[in-house]
PDB file of N, CA and C in Angstrom:
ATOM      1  N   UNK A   1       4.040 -18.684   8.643  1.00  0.00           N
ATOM      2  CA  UNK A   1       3.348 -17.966   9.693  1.00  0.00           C
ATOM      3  C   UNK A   1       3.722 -16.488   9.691  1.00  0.00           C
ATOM      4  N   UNK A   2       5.130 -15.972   9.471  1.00  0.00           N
ATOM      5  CA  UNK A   2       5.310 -14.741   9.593  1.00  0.00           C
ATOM      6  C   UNK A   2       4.942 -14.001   7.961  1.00  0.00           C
ATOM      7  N   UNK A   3       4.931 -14.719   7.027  1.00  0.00           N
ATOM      8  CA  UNK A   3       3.818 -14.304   6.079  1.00  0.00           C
ATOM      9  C   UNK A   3       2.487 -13.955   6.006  1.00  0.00           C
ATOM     10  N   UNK A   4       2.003 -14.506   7.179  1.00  0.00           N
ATOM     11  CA  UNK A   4       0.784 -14.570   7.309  1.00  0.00           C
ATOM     12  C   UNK A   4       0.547 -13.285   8.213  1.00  0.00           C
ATOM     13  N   UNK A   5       1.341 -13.321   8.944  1.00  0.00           N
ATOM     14  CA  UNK A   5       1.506 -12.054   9.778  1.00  0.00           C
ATOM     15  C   UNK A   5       1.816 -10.630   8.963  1.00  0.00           C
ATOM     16  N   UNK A   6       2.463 -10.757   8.196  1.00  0.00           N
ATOM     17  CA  UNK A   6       3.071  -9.455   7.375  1.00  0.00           C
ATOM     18  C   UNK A   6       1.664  -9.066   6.388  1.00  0.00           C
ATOM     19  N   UNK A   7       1.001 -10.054   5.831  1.00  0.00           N
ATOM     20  CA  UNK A   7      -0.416 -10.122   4.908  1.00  0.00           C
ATOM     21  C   UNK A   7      -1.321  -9.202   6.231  1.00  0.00           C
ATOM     22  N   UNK A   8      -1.458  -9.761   7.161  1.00  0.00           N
ATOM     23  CA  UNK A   8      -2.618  -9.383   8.412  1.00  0.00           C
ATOM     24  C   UNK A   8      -1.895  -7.905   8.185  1.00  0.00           C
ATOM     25  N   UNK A   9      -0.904  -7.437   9.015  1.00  0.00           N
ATOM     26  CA  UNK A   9      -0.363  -5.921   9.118  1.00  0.00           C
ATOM     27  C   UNK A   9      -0.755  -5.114   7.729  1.00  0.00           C
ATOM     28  N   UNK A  10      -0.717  -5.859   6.363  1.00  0.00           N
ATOM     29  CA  UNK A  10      -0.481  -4.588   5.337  1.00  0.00           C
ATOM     30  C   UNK A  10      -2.368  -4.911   4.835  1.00  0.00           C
ATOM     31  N   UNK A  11      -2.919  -5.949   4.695  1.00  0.00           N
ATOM     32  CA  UNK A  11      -4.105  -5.835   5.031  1.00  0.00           C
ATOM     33  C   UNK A  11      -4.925  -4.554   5.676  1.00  0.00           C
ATOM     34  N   UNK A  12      -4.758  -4.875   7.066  1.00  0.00           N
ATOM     35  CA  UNK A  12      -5.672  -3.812   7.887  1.00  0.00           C
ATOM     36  C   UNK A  12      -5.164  -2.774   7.782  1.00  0.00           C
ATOM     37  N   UNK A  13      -3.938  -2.331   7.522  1.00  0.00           N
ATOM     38  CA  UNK A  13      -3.304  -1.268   6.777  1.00  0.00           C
ATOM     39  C   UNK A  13      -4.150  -0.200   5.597  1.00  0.00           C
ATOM     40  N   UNK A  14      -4.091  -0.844   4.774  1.00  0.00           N
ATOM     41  CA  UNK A  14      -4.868  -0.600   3.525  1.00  0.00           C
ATOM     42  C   UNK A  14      -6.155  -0.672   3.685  1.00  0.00           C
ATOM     43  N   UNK A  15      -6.822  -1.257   4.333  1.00  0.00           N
ATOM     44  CA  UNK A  15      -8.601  -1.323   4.905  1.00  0.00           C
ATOM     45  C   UNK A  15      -8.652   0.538   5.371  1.00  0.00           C
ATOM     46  N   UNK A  16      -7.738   0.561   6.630  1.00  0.00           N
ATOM     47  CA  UNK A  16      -8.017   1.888   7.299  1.00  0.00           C
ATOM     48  C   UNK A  16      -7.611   3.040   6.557  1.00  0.00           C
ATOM     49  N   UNK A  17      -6.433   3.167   6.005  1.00  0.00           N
ATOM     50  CA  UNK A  17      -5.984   4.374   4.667  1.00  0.00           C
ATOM     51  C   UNK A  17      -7.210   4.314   3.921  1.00  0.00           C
ATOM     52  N   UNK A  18      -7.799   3.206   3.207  1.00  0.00           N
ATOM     53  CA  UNK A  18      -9.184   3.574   2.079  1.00  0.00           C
ATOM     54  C   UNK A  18     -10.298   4.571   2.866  1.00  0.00           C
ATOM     55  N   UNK A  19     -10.662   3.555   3.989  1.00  0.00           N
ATOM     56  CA  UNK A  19     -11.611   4.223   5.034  1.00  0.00           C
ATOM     57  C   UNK A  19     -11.460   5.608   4.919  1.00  0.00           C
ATOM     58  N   UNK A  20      -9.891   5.891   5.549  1.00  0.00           N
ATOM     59  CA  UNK A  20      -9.657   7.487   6.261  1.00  0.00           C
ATOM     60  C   UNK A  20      -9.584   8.220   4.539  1.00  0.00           C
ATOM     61  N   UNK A  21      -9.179   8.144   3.682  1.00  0.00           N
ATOM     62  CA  UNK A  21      -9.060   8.506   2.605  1.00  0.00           C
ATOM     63  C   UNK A  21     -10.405   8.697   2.072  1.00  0.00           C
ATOM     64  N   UNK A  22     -11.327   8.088   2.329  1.00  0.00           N
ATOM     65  CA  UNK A  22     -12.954   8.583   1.618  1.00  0.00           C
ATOM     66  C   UNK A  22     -13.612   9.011   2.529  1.00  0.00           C
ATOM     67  N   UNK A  23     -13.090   9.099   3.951  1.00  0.00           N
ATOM     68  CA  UNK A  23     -14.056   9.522   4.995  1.00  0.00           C
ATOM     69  C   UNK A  23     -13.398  11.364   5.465  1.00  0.00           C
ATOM     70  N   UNK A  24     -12.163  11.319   4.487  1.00  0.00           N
ATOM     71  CA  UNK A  24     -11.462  12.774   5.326  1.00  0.00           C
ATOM     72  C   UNK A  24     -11.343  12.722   6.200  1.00  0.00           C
ATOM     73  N   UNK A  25     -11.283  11.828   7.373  1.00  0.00           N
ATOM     74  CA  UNK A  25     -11.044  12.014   8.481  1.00  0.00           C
ATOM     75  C   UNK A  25     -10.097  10.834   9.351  1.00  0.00           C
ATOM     76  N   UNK A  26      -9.154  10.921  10.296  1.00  0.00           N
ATOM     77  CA  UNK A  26      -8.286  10.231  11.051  1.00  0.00           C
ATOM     78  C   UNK A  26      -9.531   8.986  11.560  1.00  0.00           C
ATOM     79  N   UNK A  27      -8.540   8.276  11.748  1.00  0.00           N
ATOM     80  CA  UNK A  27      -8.744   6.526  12.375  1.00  0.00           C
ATOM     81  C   UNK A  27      -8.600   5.917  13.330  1.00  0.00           C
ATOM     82  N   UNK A  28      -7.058   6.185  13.544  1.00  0.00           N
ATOM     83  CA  UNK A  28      -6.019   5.589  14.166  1.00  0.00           C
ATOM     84  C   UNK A  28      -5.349   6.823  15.078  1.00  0.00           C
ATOM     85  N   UNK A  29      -6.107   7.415  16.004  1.00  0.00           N
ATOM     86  CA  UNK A  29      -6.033   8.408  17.092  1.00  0.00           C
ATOM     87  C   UNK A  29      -5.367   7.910  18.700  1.00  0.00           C
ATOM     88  N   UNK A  30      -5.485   6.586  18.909  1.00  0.00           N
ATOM     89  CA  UNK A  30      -4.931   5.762  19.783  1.00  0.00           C
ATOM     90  C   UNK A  30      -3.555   5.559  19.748  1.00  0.00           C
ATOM     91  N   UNK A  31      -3.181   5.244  17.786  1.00  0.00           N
ATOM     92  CA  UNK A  31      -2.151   4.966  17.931  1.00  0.00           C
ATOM     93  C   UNK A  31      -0.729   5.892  17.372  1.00  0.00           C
ATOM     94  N   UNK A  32      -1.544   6.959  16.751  1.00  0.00           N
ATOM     95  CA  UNK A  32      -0.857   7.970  15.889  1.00  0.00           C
ATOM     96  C   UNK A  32      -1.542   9.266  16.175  1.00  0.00           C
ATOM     97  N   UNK A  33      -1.441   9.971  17.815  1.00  0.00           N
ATOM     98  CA  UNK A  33      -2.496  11.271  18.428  1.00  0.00           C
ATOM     99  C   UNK A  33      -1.648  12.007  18.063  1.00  0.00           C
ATOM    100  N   UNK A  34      -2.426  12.898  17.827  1.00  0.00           N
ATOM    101  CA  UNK A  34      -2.009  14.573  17.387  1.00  0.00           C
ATOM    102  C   UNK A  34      -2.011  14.394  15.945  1.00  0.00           C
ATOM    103  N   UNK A  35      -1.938  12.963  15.563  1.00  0.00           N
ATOM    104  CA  UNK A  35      -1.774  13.107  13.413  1.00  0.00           C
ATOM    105  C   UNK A  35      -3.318  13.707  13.084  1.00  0.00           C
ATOM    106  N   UNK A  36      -2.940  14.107  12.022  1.00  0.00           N
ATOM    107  CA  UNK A  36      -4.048  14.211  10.949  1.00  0.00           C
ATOM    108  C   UNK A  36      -4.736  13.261  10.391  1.00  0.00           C
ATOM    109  N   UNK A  37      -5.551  13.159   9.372  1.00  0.00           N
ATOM    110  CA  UNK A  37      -5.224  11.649   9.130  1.00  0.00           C
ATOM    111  C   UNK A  37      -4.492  11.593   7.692  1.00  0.00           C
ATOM    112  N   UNK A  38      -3.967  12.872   7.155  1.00  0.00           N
ATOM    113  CA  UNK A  38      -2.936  12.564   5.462  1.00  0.00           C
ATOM    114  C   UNK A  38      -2.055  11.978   6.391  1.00  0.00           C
ATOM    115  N   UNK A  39      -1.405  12.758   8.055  1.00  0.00           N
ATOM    116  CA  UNK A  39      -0.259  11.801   8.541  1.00  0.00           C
ATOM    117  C   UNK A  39      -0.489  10.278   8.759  1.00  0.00           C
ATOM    118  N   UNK A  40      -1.620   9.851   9.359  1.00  0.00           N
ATOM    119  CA  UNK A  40      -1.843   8.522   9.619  1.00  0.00           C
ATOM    120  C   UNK A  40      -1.977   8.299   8.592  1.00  0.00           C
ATOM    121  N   UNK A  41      -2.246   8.134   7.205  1.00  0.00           N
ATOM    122  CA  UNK A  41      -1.948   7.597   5.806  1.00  0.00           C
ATOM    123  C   UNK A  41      -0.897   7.542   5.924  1.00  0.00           C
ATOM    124  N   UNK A  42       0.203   8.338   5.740  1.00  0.00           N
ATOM    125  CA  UNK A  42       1.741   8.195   5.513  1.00  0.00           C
ATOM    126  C   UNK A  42       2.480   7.445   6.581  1.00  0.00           C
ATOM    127  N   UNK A  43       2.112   7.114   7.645  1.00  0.00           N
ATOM    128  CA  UNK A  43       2.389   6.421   8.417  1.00  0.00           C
ATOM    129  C   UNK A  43       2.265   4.946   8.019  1.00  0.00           C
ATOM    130  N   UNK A  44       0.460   4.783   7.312  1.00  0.00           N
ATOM    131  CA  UNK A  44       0.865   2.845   7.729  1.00  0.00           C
ATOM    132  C   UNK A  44       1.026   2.497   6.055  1.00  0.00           C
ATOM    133  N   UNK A  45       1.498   3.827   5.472  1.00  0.00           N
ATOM    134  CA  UNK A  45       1.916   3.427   3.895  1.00  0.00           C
ATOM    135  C   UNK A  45       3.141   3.105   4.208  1.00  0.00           C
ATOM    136  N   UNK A  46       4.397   3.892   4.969  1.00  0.00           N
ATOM    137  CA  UNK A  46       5.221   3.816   4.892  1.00  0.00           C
ATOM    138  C   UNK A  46       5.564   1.869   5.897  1.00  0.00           C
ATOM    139  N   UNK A  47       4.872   1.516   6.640  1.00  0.00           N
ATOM    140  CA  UNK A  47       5.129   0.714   6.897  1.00  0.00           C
ATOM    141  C   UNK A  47       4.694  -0.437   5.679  1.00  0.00           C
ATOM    142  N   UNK A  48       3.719  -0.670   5.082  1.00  0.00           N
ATOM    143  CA  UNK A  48       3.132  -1.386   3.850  1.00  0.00           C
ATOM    144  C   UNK A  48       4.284  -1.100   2.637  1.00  0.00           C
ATOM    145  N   UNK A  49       5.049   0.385   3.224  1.00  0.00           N
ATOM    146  CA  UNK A  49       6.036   0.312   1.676  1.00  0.00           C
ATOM    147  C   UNK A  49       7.481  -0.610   2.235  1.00  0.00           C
ATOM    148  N   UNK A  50       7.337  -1.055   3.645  1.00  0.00           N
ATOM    149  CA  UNK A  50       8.765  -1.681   4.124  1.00  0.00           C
ATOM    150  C   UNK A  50       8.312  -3.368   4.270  1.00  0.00           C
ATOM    151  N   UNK A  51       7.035  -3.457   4.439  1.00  0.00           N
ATOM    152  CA  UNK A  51       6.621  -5.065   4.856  1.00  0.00           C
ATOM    153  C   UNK A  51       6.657  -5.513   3.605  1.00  0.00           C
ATOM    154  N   UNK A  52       6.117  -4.817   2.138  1.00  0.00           N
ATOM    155  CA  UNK A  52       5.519  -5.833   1.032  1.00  0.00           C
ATOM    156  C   UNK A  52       6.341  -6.265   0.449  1.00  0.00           C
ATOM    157  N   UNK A  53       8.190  -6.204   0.342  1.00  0.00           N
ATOM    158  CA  UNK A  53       9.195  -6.659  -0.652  1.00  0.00           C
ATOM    159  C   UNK A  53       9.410  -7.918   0.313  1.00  0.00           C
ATOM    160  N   UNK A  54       8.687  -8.136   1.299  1.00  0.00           N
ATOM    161  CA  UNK A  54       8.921  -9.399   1.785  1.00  0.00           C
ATOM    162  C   UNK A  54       8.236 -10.591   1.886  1.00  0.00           C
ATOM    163  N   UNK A  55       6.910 -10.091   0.862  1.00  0.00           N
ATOM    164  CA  UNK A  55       5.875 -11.113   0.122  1.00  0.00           C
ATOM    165  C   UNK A  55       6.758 -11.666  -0.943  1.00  0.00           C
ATOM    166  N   UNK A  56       7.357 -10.757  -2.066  1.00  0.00           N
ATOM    167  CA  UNK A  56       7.780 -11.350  -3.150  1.00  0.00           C
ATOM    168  C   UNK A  56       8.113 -12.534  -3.226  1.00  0.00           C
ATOM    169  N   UNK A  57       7.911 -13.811  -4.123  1.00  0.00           N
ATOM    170  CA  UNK A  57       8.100 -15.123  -4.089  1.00  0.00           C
ATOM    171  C   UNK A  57      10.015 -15.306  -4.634  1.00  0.00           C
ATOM    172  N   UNK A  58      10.582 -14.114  -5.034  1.00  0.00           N
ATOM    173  CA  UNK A  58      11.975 -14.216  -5.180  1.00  0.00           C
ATOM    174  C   UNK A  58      12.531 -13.176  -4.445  1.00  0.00           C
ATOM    175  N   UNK A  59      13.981 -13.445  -4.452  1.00  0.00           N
ATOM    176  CA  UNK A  59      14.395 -12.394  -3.896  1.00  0.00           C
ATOM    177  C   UNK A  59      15.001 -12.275  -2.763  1.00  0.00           C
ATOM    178  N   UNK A  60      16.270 -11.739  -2.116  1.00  0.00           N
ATOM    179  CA  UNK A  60      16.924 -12.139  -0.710  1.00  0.00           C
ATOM    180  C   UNK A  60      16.338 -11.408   0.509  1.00  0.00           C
ATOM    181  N   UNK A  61      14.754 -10.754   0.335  1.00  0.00           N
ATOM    182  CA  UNK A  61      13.846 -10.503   1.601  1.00  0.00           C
ATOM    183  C   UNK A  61      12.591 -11.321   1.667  1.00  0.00           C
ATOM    184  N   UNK A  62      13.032 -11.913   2.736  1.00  0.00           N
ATOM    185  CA  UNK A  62      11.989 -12.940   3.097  1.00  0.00           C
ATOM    186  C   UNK A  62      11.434 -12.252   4.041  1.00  0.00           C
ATOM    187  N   UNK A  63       9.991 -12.543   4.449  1.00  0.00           N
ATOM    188  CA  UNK A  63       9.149 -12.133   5.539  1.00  0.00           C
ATOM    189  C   UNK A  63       9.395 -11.870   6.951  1.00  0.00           C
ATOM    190  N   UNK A  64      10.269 -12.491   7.538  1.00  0.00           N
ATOM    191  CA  UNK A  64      10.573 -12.394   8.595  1.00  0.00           C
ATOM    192  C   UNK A  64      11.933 -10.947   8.333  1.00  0.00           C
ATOM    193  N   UNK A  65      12.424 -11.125   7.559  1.00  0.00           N
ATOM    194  CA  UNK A  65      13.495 -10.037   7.239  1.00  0.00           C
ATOM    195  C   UNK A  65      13.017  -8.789   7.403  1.00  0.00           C
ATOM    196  N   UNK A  66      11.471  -8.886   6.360  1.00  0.00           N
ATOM    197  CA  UNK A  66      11.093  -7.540   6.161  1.00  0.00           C
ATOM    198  C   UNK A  66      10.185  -7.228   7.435  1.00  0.00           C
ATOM    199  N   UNK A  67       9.919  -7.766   8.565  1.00  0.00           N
ATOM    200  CA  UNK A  67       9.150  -7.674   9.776  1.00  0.00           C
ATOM    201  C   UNK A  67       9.852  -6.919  10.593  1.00  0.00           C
ATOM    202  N   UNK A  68      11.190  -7.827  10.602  1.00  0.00           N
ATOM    203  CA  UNK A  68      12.355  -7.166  11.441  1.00  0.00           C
ATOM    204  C   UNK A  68      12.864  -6.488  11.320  1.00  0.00           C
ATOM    205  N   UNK A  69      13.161  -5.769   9.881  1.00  0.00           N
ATOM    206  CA  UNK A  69      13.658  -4.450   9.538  1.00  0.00           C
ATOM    207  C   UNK A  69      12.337  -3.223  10.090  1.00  0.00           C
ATOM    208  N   UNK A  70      10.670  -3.344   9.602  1.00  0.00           N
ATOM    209  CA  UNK A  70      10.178  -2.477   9.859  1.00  0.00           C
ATOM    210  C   UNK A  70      10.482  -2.651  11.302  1.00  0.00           C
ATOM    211  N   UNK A  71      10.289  -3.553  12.363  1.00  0.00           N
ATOM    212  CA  UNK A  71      10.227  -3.221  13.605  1.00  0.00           C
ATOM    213  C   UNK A  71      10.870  -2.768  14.311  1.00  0.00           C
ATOM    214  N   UNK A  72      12.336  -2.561  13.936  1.00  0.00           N
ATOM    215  CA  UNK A  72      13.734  -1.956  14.562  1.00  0.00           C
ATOM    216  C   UNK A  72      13.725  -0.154  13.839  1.00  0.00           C
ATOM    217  N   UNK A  73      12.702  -0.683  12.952  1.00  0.00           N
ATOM    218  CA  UNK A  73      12.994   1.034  12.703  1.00  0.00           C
ATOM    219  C   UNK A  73      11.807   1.577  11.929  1.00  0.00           C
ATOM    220  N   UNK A  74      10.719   1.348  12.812  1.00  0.00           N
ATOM    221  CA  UNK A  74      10.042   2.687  12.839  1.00  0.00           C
ATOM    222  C   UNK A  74       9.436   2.887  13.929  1.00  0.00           C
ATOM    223  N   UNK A  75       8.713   3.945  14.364  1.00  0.00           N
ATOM    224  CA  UNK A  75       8.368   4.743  15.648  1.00  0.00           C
ATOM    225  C   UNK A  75       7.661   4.066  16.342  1.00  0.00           C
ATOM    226  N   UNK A  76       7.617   4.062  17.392  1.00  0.00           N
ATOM    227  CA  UNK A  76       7.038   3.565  18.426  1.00  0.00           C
ATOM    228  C   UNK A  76       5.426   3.668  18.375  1.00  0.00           C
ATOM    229  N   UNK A  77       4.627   4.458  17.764  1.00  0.00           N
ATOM    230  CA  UNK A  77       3.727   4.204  16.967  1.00  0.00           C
ATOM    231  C   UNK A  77       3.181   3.519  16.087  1.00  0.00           C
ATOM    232  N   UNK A  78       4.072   3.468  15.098  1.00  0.00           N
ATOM    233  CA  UNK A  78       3.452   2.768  14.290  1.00  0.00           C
ATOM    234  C   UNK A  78       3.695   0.834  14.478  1.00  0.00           C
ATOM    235  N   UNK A  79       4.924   0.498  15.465  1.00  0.00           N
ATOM    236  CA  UNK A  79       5.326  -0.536  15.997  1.00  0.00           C
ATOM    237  C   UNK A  79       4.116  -0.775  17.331  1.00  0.00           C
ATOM    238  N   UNK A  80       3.152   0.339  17.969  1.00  0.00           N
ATOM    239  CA  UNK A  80       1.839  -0.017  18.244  1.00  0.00           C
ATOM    240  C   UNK A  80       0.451  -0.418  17.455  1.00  0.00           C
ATOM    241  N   UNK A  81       0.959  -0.349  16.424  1.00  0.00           N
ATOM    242  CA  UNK A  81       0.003  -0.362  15.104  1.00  0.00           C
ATOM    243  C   UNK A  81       0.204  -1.871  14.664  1.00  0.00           C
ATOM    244  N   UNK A  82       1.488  -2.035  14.278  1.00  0.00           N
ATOM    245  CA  UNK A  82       1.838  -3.566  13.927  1.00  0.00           C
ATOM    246  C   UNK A  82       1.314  -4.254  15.041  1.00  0.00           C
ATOM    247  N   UNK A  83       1.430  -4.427  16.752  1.00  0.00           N
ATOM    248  CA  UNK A  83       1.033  -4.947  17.718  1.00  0.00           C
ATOM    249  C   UNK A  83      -0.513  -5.202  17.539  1.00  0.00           C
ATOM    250  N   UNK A  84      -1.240  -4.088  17.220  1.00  0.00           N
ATOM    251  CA  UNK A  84      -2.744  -4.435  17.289  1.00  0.00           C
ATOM    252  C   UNK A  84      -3.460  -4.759  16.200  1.00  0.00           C
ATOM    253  N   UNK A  85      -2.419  -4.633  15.371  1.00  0.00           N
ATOM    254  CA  UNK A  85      -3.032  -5.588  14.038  1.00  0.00           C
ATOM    255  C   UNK A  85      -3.013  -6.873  13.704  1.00  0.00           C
ATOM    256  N   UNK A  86      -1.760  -7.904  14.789  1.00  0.00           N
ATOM    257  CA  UNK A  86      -1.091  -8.828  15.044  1.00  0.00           C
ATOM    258  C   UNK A  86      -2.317  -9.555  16.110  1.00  0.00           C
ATOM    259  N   UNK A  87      -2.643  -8.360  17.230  1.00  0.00           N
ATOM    260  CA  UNK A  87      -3.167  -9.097  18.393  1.00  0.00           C
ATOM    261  C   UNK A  87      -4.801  -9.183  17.754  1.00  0.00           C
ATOM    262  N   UNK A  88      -5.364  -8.632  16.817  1.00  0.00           N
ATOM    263  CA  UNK A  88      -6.674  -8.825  16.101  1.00  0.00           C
ATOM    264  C   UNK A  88      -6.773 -10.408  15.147  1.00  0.00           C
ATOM    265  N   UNK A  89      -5.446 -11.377  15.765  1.00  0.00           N
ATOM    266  CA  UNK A  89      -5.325 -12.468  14.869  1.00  0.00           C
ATOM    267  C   UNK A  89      -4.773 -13.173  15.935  1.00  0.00           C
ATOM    268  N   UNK A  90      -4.576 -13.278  17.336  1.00  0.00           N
ATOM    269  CA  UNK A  90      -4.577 -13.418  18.187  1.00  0.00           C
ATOM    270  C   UNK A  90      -2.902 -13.706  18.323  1.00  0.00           C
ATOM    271  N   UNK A  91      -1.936 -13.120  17.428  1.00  0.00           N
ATOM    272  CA  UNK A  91      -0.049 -13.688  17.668  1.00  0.00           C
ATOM    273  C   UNK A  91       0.091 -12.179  18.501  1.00  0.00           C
ATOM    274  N   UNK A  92       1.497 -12.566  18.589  1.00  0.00           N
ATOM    275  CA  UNK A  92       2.061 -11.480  19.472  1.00  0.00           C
ATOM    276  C   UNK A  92       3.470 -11.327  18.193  1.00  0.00           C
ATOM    277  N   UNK A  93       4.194  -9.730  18.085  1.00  0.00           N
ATOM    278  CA  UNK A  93       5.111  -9.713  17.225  1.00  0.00           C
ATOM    279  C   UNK A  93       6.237 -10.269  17.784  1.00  0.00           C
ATOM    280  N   UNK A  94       6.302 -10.421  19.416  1.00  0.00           N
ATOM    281  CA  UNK A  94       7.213 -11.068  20.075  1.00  0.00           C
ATOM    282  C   UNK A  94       7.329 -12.292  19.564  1.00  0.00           C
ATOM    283  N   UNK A  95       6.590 -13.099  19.529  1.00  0.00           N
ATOM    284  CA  UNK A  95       6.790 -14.755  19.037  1.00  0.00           C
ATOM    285  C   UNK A  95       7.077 -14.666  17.464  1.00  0.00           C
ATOM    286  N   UNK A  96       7.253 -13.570  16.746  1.00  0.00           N
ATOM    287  CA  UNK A  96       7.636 -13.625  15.424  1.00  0.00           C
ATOM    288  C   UNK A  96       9.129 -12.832  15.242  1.00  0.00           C
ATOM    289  N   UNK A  97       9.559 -12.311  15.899  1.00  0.00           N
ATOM    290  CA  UNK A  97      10.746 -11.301  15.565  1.00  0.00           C
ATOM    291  C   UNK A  97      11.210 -10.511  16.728  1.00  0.00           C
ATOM    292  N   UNK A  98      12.409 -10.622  17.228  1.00  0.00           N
ATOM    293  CA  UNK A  98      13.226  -9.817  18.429  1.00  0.00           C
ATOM    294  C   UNK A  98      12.729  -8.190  18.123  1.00  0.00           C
ATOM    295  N   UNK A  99      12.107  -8.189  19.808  1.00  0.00           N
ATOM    296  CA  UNK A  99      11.778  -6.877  20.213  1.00  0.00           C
ATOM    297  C   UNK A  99      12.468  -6.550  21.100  1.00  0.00           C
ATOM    298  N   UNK A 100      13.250  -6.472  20.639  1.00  0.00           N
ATOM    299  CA  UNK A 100      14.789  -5.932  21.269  1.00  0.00           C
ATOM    300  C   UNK A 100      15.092  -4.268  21.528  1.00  0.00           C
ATOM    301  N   UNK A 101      15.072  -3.469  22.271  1.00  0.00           N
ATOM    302  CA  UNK A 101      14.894  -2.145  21.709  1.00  0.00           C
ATOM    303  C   UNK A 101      16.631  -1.877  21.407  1.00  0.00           C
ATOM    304  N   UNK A 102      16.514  -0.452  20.437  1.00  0.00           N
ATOM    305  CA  UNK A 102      17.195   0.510  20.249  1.00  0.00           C
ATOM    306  C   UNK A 102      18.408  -0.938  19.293  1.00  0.00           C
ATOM    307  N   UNK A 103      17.644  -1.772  18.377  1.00  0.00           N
ATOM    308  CA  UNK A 103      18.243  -2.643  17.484  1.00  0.00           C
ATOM    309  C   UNK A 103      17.576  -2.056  15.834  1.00  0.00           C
ATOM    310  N   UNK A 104      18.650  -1.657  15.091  1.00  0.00           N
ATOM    311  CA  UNK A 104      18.403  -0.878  14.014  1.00  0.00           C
ATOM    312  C   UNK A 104      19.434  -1.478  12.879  1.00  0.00           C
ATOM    313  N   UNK A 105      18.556  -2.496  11.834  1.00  0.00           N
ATOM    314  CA  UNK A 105      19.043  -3.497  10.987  1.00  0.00           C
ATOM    315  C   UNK A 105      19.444  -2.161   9.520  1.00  0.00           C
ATOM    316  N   UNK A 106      19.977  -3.048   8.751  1.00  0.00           N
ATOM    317  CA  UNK A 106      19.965  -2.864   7.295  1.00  0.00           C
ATOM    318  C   UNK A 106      19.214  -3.863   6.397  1.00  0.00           C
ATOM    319  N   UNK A 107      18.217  -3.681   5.644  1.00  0.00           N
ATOM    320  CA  UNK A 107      17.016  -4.714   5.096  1.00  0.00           C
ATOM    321  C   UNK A 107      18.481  -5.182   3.951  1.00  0.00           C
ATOM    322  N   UNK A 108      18.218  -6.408   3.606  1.00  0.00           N
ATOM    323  CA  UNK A 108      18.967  -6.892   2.453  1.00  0.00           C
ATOM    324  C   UNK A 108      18.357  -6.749   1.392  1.00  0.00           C
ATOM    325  N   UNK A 109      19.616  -6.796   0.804  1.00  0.00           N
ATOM    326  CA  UNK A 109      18.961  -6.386  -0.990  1.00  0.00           C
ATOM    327  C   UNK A 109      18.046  -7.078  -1.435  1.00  0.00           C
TER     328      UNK A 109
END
């Protein structure tokens, strides 16, 4: 399930970067205001560059690892971004991973 969840986040991820990337123009104004949209690219890349080592079928980051590392540490933005990409599949990130604030992991190797 939290695979399935991490697929949904880097999914609609990559849908909206293509979009904003051939359209020149921002997307995600709700959840990333005042960005541009090269910033809202670098925003839900950088989250897609922390969720996807936790697809890999080997390896000591499993999905839930790599959920909980992005969610303890990145901005309160883009952790509104994971929320409404989650709630477009009807879960909550609460029922997948402690939303605990001001909790800031180290991802395992």
């Amino acid at each position: 399930m939290i695979a399935d969840a991490v697929v949904v986040i880097v999914h609609e991820s990559i849908l909206v970067m293509r979009a904003m990337a051939h359209r020149r123009e921002s997307m995600c104004d709700e959840f990333f205001p005042g960005f541009d949209y090269h910033q809202q690219i670098r925003e839900l890349a950088d989250l897609c560059d922390n969720l996807v080592p936790g697809l890999r079928p080997t390896g000591p980051r499993r999905p839930q690892d790599a959920l909980q590392f992005t969610w303890d540490n990145r901005s309160r933005h883009q952790q509104g971004w994971i929320r409404h990409c989650l709630a477009t599949r009807g879960l909550r990130v609460e029922d997948l991973v402690s939303t605990a604030p001001h909790r800031h992991r180290v991802m395992p190797n």
